[in-house]
C-alpha atoms as a PDB file:
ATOM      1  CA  UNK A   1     142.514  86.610 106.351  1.00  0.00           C
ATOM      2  CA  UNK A   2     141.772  88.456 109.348  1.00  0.00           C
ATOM      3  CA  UNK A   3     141.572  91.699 108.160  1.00  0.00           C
ATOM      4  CA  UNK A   4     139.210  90.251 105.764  1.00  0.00           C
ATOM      5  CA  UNK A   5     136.902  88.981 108.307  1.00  0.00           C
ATOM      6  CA  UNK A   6     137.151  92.060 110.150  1.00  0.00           C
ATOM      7  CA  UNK A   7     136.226  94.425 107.110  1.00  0.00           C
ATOM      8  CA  UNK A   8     133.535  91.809 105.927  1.00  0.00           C
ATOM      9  CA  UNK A   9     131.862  92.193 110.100  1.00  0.00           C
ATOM     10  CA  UNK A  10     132.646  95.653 109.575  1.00  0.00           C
ATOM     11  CA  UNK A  11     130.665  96.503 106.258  1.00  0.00           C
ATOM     12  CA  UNK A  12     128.082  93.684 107.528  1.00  0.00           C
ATOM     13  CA  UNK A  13     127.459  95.880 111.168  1.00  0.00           C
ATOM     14  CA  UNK A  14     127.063  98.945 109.030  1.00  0.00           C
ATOM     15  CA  UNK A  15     124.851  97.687 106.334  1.00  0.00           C
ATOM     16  CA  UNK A  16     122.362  96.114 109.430  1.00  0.00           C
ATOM     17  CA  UNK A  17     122.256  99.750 111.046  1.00  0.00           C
ATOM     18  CA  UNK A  18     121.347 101.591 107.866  1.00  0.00           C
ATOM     19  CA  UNK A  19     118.448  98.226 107.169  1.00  0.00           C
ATOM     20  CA  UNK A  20     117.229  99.313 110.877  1.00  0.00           C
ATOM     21  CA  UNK A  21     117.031 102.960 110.322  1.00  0.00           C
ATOM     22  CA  UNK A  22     115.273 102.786 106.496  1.00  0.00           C
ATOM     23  CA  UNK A  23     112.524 100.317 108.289  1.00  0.00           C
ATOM     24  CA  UNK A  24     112.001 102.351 111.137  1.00  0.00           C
ATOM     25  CA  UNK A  25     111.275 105.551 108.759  1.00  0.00           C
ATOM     26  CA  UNK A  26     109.242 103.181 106.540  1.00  0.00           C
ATOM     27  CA  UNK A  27     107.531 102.744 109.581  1.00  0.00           C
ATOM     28  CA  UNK A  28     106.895 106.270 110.158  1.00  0.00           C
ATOM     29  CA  UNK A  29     105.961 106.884 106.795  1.00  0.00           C
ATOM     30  CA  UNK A  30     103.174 104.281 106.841  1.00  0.00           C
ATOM     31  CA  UNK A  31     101.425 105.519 110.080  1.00  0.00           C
ATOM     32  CA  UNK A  32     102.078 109.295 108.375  1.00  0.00           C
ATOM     33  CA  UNK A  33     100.023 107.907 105.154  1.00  0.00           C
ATOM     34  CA  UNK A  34      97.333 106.037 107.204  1.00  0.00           C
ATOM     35  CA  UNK A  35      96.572 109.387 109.715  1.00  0.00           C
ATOM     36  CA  UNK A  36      96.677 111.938 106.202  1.00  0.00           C
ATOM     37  CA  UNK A  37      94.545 109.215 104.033  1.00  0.00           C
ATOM     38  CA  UNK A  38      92.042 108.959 107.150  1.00  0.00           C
ATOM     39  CA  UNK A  39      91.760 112.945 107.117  1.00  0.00           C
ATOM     40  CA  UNK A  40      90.716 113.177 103.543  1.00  0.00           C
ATOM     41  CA  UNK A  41      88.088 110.843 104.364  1.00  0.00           C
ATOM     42  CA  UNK A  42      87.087 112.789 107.271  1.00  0.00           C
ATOM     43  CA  UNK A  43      87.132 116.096 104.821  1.00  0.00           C
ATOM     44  CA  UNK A  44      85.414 114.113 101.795  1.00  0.00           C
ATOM     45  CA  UNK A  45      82.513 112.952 104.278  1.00  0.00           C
ATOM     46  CA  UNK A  46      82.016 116.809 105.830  1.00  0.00           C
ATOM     47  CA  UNK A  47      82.088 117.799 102.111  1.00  0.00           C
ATOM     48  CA  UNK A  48      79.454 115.497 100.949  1.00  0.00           C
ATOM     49  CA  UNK A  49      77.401 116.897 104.290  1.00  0.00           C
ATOM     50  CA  UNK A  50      77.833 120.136 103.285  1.00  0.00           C
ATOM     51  CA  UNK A  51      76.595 119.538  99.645  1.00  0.00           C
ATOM     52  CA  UNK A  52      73.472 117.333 100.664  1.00  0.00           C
ATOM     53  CA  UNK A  53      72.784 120.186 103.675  1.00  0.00           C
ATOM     54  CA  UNK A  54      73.268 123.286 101.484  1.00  0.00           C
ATOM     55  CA  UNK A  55      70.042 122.211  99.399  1.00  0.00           C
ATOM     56  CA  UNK A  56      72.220 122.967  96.012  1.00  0.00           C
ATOM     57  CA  UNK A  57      71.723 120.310  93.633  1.00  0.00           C
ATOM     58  CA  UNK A  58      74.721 118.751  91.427  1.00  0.00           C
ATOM     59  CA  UNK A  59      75.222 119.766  88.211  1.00  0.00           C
ATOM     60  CA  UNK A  60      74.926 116.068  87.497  1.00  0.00           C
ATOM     61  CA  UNK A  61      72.220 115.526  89.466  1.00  0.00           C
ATOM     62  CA  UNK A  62      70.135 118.370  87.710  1.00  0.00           C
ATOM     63  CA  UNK A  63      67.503 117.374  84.866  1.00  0.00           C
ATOM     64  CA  UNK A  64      67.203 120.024  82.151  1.00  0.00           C
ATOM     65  CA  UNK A  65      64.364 122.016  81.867  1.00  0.00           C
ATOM     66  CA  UNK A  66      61.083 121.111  79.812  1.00  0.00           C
ATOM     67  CA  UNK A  67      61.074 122.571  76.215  1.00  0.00           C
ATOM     68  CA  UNK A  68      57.848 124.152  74.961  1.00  0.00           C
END
């Protein structure tokens, strides 16, 4: 029965080390995703400056011409 108990603490020590180091890169994964999502914003905003600066209109934006 000991030997049980001592394999079961064993297996239960191990398991609790690997559930600490998984949420700790979790962790780092999530600040990793919140820093690259906050960049594309940065870069969709500077593009959208660009495009409004440059005086080039939008495909979408542009009305065709007038047929005679």
């Amino acid at each position: 029965m000991t030997q049980i108990t001592e394999k079961l603490e064993e297996q239960i020590s191990f398991m609790q080390q690997e559930i600490s180091q998984m949420s700790d890169e979790i962790y780092s994964q999530q600040k990793e995703i919140i820093k690259l999502t906050n960049d594309i914003l940065k870069i969709r905003d500077k593009l959208t400056n660009i495009e409004n600066d440059s005086g080039i209109n939008n495909l979408a934006e542009e009305s065709s011409p007038p047929h005679y």
